[in-house]
PDB file of N, CA and C in Angstrom:
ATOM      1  N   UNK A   1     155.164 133.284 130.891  1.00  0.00           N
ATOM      2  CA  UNK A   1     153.888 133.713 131.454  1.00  0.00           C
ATOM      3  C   UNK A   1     152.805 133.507 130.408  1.00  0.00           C
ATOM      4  N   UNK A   2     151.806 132.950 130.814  1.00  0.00           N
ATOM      5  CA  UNK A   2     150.715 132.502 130.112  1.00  0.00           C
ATOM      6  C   UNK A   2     149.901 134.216 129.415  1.00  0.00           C
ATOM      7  N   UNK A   3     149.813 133.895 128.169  1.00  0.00           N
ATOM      8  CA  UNK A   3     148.516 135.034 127.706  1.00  0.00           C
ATOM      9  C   UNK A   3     147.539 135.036 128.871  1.00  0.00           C
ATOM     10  N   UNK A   4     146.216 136.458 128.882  1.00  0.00           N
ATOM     11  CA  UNK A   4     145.966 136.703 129.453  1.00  0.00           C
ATOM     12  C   UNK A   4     144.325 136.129 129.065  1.00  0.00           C
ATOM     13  N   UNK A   5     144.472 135.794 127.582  1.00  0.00           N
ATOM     14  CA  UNK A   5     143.721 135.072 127.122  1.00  0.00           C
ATOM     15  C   UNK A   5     143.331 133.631 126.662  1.00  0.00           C
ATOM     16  N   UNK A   6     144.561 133.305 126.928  1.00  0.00           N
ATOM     17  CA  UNK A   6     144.292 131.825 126.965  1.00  0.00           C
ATOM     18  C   UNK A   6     143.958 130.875 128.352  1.00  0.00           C
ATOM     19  N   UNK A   7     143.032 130.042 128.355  1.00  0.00           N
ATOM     20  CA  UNK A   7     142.939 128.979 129.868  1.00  0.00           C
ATOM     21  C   UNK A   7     144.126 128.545 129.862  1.00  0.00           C
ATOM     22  N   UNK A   8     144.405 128.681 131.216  1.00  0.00           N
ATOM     23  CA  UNK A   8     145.532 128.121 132.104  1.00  0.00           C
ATOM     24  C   UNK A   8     145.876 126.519 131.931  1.00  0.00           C
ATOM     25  N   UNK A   9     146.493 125.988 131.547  1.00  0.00           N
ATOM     26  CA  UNK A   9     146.761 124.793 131.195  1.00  0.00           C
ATOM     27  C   UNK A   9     146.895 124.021 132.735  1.00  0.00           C
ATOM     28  N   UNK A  10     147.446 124.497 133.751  1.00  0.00           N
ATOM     29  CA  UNK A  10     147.792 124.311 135.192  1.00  0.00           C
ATOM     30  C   UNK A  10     147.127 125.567 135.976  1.00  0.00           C
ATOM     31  N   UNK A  11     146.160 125.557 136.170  1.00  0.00           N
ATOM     32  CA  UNK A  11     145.898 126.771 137.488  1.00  0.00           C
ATOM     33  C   UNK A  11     146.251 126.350 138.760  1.00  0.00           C
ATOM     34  N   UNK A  12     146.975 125.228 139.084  1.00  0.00           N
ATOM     35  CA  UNK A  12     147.603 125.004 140.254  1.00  0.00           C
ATOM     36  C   UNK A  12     148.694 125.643 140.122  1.00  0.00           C
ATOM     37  N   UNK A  13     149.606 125.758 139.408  1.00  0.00           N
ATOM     38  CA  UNK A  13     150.426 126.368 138.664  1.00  0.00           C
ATOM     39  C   UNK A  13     150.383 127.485 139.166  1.00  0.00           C
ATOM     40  N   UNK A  14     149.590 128.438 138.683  1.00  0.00           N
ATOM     41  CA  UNK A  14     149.436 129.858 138.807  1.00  0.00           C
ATOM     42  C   UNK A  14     149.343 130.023 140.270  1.00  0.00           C
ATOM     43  N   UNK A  15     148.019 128.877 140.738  1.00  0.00           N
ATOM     44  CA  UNK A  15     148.358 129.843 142.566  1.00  0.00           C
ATOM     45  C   UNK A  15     149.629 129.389 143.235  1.00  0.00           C
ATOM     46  N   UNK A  16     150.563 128.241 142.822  1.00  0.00           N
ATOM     47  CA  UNK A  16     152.058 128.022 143.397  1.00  0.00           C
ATOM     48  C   UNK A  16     152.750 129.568 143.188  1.00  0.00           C
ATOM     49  N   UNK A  17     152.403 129.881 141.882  1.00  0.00           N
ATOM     50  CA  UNK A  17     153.409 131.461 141.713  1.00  0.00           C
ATOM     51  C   UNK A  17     153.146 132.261 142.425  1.00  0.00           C
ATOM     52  N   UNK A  18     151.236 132.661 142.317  1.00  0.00           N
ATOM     53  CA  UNK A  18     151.160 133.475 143.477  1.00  0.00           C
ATOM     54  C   UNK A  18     152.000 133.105 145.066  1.00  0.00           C
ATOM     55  N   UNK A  19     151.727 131.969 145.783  1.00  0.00           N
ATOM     56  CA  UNK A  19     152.387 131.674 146.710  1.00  0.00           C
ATOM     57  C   UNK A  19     153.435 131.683 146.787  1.00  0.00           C
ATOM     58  N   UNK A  20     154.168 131.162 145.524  1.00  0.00           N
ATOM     59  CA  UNK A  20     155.663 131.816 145.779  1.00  0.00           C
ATOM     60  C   UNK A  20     156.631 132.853 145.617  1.00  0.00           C
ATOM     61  N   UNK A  21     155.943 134.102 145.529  1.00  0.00           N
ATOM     62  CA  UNK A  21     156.229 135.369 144.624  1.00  0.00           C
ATOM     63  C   UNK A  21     156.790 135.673 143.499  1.00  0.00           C
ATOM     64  N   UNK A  22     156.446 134.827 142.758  1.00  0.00           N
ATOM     65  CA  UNK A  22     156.200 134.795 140.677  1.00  0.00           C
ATOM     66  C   UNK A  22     155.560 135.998 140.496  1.00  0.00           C
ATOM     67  N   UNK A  23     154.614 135.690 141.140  1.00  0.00           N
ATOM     68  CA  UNK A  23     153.266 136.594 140.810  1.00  0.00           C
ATOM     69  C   UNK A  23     152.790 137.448 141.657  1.00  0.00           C
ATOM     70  N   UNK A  24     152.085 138.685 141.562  1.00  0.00           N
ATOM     71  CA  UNK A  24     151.516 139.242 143.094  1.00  0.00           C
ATOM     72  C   UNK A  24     149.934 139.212 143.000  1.00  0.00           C
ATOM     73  N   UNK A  25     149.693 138.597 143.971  1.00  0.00           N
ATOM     74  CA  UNK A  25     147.951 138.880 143.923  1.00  0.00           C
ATOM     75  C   UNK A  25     147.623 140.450 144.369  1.00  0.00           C
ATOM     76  N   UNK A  26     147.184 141.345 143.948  1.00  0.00           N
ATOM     77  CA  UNK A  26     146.636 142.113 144.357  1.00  0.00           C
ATOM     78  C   UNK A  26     145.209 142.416 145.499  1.00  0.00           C
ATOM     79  N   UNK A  27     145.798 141.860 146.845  1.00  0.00           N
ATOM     80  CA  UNK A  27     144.647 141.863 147.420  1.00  0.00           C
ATOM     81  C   UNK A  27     144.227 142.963 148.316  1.00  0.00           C
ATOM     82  N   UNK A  28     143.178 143.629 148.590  1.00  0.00           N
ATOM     83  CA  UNK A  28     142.748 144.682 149.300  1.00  0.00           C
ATOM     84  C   UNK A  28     143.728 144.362 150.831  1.00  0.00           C
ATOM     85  N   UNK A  29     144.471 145.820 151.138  1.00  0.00           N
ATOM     86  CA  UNK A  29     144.809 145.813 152.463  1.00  0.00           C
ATOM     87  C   UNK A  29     143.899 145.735 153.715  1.00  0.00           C
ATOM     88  N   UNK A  30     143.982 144.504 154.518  1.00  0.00           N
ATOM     89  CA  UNK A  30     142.860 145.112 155.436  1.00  0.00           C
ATOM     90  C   UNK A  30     144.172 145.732 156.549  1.00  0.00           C
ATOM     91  N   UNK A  31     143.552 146.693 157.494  1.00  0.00           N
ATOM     92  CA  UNK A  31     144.069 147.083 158.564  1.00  0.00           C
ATOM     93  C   UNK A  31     143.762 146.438 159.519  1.00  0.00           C
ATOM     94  N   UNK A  32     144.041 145.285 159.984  1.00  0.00           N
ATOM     95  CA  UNK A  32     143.518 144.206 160.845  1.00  0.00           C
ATOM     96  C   UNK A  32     144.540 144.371 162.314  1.00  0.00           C
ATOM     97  N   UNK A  33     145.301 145.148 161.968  1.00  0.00           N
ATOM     98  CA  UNK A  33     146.497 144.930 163.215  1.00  0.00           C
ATOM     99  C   UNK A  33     147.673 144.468 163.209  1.00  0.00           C
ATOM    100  N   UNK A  34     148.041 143.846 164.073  1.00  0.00           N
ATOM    101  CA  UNK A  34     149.307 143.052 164.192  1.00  0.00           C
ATOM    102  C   UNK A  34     148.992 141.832 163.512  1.00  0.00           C
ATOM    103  N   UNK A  35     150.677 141.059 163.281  1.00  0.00           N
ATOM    104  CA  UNK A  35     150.008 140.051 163.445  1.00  0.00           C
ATOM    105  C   UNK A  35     150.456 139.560 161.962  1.00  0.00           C
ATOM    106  N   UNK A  36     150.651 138.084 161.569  1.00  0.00           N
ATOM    107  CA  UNK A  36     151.101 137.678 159.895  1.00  0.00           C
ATOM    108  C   UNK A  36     149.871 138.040 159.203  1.00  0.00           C
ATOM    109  N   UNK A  37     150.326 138.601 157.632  1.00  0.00           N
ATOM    110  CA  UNK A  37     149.190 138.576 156.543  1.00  0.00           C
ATOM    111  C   UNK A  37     148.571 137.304 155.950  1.00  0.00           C
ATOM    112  N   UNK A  38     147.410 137.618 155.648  1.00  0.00           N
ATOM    113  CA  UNK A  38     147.091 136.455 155.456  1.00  0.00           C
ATOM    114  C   UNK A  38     147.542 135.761 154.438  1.00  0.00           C
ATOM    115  N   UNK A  39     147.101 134.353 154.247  1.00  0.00           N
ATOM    116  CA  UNK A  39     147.814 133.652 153.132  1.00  0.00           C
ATOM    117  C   UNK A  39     146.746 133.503 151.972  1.00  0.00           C
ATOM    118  N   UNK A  40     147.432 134.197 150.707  1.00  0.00           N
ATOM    119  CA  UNK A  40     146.533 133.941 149.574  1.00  0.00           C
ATOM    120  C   UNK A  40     146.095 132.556 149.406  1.00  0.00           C
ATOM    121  N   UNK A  41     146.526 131.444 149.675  1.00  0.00           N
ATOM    122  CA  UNK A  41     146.548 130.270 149.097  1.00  0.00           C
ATOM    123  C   UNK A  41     146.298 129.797 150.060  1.00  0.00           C
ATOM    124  N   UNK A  42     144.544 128.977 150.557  1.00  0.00           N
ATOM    125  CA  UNK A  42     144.518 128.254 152.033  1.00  0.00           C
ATOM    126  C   UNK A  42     144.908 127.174 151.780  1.00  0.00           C
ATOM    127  N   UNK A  43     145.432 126.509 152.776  1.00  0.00           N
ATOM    128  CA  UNK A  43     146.004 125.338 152.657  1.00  0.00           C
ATOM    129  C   UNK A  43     145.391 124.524 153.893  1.00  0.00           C
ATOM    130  N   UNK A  44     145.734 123.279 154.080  1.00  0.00           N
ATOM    131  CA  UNK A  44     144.998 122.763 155.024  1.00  0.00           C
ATOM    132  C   UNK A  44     146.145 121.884 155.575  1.00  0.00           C
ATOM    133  N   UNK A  45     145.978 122.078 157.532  1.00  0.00           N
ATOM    134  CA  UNK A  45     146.870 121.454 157.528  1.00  0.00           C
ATOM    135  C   UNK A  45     146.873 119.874 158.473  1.00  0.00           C
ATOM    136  N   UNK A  46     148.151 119.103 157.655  1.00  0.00           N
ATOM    137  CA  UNK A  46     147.964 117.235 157.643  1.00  0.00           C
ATOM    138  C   UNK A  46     149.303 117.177 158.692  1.00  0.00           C
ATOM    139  N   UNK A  47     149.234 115.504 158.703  1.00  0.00           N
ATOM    140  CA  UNK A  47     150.855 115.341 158.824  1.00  0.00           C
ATOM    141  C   UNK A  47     151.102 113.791 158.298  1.00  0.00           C
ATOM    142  N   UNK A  48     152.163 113.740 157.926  1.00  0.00           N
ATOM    143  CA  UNK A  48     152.326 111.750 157.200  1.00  0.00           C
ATOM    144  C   UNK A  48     153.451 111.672 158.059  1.00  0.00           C
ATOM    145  N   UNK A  49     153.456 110.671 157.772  1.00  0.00           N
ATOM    146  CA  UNK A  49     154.822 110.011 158.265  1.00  0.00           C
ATOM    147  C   UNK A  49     156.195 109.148 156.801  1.00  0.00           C
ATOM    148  N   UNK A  50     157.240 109.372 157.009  1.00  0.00           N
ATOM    149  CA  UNK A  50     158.000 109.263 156.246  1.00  0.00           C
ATOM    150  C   UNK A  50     159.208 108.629 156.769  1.00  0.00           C
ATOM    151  N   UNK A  51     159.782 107.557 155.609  1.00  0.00           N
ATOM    152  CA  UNK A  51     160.844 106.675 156.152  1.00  0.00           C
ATOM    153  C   UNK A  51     161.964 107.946 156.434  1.00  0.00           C
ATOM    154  N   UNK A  52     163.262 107.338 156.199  1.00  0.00           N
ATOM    155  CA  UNK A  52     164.444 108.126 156.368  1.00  0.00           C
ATOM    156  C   UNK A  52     164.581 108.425 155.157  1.00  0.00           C
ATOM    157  N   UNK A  53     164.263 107.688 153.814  1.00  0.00           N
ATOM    158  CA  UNK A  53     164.758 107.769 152.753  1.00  0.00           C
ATOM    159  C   UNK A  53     163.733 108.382 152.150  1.00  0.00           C
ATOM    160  N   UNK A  54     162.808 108.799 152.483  1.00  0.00           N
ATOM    161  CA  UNK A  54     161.524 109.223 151.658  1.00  0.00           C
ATOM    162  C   UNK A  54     161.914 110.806 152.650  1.00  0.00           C
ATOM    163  N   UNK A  55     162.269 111.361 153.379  1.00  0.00           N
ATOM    164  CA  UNK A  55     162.262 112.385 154.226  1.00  0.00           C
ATOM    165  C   UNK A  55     163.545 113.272 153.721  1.00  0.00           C
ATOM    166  N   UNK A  56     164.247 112.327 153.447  1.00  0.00           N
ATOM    167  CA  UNK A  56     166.055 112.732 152.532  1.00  0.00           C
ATOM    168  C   UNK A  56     165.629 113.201 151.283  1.00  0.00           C
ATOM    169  N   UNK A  57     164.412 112.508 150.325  1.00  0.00           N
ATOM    170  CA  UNK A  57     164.407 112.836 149.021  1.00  0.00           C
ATOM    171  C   UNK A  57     163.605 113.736 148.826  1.00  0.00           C
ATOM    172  N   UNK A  58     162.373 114.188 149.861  1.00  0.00           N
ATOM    173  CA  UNK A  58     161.522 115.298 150.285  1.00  0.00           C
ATOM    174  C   UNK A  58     162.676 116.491 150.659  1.00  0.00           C
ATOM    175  N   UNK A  59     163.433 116.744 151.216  1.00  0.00           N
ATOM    176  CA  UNK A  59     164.223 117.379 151.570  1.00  0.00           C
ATOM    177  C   UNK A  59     165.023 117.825 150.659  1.00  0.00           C
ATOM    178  N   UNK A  60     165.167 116.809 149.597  1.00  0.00           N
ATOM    179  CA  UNK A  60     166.750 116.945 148.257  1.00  0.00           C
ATOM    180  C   UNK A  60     165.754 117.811 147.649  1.00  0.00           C
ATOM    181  N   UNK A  61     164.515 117.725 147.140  1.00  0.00           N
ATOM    182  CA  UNK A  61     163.738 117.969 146.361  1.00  0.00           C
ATOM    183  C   UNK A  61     163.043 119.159 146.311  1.00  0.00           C
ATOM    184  N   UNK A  62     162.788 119.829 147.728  1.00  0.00           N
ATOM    185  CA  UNK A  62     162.694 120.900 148.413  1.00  0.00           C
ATOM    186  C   UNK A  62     163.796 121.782 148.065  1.00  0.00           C
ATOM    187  N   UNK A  63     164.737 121.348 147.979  1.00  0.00           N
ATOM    188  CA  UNK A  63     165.887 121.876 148.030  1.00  0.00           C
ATOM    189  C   UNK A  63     166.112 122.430 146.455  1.00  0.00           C
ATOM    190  N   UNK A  64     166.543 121.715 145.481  1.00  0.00           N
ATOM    191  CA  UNK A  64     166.734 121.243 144.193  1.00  0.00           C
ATOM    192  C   UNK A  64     165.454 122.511 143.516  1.00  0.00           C
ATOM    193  N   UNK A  65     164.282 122.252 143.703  1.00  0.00           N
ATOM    194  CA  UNK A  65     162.930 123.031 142.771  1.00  0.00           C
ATOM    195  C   UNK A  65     163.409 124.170 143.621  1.00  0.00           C
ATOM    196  N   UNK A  66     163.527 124.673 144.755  1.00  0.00           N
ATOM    197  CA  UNK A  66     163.708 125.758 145.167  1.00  0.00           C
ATOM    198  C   UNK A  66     164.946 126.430 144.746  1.00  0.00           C
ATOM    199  N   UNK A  67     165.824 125.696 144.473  1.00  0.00           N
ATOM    200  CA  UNK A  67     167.618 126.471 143.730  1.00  0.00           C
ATOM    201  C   UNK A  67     167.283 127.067 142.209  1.00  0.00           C
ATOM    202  N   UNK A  68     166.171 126.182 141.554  1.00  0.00           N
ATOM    203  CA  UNK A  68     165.557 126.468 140.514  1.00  0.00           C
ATOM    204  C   UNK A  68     165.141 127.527 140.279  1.00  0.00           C
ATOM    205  N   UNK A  69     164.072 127.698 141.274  1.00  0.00           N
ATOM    206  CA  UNK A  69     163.026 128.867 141.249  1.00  0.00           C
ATOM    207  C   UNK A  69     163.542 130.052 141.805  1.00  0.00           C
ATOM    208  N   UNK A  70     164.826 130.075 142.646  1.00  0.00           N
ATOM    209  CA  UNK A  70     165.282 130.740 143.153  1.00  0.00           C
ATOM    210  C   UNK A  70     165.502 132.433 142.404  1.00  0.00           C
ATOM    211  N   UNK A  71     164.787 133.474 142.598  1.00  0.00           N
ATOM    212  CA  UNK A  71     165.039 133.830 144.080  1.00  0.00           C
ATOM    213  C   UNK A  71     163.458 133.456 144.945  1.00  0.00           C
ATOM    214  N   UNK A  72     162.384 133.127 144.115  1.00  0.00           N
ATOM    215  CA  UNK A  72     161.267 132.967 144.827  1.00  0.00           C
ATOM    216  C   UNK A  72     161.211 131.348 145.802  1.00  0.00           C
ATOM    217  N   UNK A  73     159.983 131.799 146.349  1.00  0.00           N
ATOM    218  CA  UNK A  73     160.194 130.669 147.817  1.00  0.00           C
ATOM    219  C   UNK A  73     159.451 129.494 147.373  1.00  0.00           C
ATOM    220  N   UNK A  74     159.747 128.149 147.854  1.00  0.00           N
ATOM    221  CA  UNK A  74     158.976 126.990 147.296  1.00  0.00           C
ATOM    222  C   UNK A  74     159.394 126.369 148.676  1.00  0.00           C
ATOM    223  N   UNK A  75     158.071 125.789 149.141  1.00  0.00           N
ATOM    224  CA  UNK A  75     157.363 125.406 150.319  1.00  0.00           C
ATOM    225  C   UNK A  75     157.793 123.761 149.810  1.00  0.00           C
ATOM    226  N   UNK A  76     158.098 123.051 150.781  1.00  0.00           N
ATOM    227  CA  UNK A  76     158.343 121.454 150.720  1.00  0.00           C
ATOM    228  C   UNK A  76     156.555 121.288 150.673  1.00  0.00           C
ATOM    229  N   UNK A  77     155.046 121.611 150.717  1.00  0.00           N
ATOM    230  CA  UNK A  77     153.998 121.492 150.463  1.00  0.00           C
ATOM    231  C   UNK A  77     153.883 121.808 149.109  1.00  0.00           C
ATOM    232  N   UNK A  78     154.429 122.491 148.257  1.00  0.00           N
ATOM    233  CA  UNK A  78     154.436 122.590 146.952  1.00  0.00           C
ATOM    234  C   UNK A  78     154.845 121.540 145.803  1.00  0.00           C
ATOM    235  N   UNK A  79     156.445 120.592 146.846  1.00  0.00           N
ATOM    236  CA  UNK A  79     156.590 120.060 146.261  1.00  0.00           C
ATOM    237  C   UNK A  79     156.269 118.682 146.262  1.00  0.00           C
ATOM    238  N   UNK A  80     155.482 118.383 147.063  1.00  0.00           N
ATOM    239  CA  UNK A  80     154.731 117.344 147.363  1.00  0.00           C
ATOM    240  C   UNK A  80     153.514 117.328 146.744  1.00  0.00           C
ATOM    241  N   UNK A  81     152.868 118.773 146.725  1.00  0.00           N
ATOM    242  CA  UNK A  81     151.626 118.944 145.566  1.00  0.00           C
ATOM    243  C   UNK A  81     151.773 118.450 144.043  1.00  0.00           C
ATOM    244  N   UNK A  82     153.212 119.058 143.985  1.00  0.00           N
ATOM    245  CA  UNK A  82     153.511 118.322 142.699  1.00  0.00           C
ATOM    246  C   UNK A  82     154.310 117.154 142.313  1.00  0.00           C
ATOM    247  N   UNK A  83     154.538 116.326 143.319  1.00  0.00           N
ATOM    248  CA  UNK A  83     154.574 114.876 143.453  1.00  0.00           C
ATOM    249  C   UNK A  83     153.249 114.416 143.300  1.00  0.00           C
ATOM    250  N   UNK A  84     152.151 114.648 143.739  1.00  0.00           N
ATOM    251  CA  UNK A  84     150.870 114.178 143.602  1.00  0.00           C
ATOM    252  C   UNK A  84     150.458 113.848 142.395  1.00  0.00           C
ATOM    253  N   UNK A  85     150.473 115.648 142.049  1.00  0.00           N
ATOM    254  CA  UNK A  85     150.109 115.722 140.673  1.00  0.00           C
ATOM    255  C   UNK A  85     151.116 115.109 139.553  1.00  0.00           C
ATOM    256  N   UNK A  86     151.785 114.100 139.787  1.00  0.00           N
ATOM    257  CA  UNK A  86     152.789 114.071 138.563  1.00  0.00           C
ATOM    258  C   UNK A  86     152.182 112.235 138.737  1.00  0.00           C
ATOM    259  N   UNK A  87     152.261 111.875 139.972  1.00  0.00           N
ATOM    260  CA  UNK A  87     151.788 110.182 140.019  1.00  0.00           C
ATOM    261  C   UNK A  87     150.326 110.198 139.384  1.00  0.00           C
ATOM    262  N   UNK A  88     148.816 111.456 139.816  1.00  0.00           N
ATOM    263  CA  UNK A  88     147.548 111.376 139.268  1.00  0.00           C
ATOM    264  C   UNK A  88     147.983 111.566 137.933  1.00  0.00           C
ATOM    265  N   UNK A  89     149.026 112.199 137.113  1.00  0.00           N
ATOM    266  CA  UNK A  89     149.022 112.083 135.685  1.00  0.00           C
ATOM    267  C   UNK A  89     149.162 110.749 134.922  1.00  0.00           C
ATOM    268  N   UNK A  90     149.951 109.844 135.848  1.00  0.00           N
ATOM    269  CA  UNK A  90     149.946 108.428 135.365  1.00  0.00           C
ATOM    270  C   UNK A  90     149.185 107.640 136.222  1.00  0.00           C
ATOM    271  N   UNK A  91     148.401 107.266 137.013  1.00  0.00           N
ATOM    272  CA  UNK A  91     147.351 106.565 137.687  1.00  0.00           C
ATOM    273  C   UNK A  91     146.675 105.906 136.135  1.00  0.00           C
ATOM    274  N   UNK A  92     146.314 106.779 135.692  1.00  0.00           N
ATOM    275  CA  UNK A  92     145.313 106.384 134.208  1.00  0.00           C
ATOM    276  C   UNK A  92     145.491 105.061 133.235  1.00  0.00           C
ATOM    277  N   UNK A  93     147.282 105.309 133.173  1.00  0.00           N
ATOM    278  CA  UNK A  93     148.252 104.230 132.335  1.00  0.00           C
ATOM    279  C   UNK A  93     148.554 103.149 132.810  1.00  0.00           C
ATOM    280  N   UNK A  94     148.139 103.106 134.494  1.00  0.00           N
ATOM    281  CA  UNK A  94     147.988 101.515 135.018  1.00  0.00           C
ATOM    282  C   UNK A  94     147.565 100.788 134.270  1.00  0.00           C
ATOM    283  N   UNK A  95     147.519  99.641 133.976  1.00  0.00           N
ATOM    284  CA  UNK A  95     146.821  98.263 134.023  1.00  0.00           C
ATOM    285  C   UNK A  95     145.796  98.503 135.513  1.00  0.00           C
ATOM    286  N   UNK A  96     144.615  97.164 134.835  1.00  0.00           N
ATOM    287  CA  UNK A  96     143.207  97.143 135.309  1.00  0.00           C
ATOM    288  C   UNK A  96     143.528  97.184 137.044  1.00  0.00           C
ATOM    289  N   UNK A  97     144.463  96.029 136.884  1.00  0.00           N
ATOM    290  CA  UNK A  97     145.048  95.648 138.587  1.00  0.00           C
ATOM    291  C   UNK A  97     146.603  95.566 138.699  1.00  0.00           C
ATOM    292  N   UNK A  98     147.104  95.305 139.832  1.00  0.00           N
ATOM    293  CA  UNK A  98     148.600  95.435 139.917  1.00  0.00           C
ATOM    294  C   UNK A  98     148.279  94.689 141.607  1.00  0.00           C
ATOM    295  N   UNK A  99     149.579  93.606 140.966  1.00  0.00           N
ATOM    296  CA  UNK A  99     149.717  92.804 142.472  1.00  0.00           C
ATOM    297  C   UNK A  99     150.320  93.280 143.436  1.00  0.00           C
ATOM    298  N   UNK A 100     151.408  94.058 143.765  1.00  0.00           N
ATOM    299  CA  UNK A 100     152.439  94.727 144.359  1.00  0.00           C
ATOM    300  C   UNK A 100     152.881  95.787 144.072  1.00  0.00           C
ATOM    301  N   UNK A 101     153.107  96.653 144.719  1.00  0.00           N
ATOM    302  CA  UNK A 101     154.156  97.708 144.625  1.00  0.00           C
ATOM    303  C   UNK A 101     155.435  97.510 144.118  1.00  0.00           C
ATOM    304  N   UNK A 102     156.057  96.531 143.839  1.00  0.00           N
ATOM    305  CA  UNK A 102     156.677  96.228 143.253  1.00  0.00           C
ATOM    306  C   UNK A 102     156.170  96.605 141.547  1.00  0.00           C
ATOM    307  N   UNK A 103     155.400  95.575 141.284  1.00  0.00           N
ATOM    308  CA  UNK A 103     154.821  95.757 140.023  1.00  0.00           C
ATOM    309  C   UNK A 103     154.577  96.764 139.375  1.00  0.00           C
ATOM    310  N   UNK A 104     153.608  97.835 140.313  1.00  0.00           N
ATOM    311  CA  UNK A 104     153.743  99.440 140.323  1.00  0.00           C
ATOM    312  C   UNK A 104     154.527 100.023 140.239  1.00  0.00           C
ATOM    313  N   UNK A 105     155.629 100.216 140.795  1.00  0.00           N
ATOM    314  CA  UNK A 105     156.911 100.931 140.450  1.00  0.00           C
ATOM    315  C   UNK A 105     157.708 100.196 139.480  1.00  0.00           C
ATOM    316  N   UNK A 106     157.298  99.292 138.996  1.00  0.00           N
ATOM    317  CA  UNK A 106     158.236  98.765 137.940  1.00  0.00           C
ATOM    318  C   UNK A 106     157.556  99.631 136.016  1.00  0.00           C
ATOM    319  N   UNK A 107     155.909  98.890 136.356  1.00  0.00           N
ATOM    320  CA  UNK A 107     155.194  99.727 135.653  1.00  0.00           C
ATOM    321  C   UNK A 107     155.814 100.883 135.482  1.00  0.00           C
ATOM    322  N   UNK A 108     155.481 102.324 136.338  1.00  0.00           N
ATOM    323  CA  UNK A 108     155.627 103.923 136.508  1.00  0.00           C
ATOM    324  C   UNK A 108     156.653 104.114 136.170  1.00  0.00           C
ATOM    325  N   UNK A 109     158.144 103.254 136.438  1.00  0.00           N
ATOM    326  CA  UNK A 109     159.436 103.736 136.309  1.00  0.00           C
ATOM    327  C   UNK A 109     159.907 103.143 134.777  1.00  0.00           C
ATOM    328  N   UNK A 110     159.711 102.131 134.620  1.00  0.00           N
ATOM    329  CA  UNK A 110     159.705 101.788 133.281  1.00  0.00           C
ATOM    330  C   UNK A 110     159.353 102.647 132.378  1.00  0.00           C
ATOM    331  N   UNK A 111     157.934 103.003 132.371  1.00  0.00           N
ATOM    332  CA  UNK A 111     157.510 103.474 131.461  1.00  0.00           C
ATOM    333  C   UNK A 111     158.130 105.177 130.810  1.00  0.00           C
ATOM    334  N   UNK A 112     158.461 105.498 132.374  1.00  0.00           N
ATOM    335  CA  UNK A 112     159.435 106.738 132.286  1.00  0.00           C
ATOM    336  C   UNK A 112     160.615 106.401 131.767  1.00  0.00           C
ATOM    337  N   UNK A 113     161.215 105.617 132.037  1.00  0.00           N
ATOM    338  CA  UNK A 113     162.754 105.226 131.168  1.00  0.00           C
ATOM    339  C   UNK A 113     162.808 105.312 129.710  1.00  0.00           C
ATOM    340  N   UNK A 114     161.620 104.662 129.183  1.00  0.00           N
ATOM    341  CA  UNK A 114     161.185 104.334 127.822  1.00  0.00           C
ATOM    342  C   UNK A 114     160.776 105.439 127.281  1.00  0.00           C
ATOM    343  N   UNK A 115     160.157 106.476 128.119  1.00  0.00           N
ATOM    344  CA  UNK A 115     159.206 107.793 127.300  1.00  0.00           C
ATOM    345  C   UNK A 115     160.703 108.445 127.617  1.00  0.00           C
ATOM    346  N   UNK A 116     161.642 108.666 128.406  1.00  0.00           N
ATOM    347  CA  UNK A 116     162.953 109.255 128.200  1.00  0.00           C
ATOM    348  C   UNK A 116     163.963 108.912 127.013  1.00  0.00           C
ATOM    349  N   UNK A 117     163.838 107.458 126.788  1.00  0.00           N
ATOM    350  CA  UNK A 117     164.882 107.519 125.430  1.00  0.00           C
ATOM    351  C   UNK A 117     164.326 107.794 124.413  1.00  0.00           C
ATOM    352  N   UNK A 118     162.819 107.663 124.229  1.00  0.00           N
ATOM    353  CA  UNK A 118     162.281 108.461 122.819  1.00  0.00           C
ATOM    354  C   UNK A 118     162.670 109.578 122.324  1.00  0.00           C
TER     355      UNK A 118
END
């Protein structure tokens, strides 16, 4: 857990915990009625489409960070947030252009192989 004084290195971070009960937000009860509480964390909602094999590894992965984190809850939207955020960390280390996706994933995965045997 981060000091209470230091900036958050990830504040996406922090509201995943809140959302996944790491953390508790302390928010005023309203007496609103019936009915689900609200959600600390708005989210907005999409839909993609996904091969078989991209839907299997969304699923493994869902699975896998959540056995991790376990006993708290991790949303397959969490872990796609942080699929995002892990490709915008290397977007930067591209080259100017890239002909193919091919090229791209050769780039991204490479470069991970190489920063792994260091």
């Amino acid at each position: 857990m981060p000091k209470k004084d230091s900036p958050l290195q990830y504040p996406w971070a922090s509201l995943y915990d809140i959302e996944s009960g790491v953390r508790k937000l302390n928010l005023p009860h309203h007496a609103g009625g019936a009915g689900r509480p609200i959600k600390p964390i708005k989210r907005l909602h999409t839909s993609i489409t996904l091969t078989d094999e991209e839907k299997r590894l969304y699923e493994k992965l869902s699975y896998l960070v959540g056995s991790k984190l376990h006993p708290n809850k991790v949303t397959k939207s969490q872990v796609l947030g942080l699929a995002l955020r892990l490709l915008d960390s290397q977007v930067e280390k591209l080259p100017r252009s890239v002909d193919s996706w091919e090229t791209l994933a050769s780039f991204l995965f490479t470069s991970e192989e190489e920063n792994h045997k260091s």
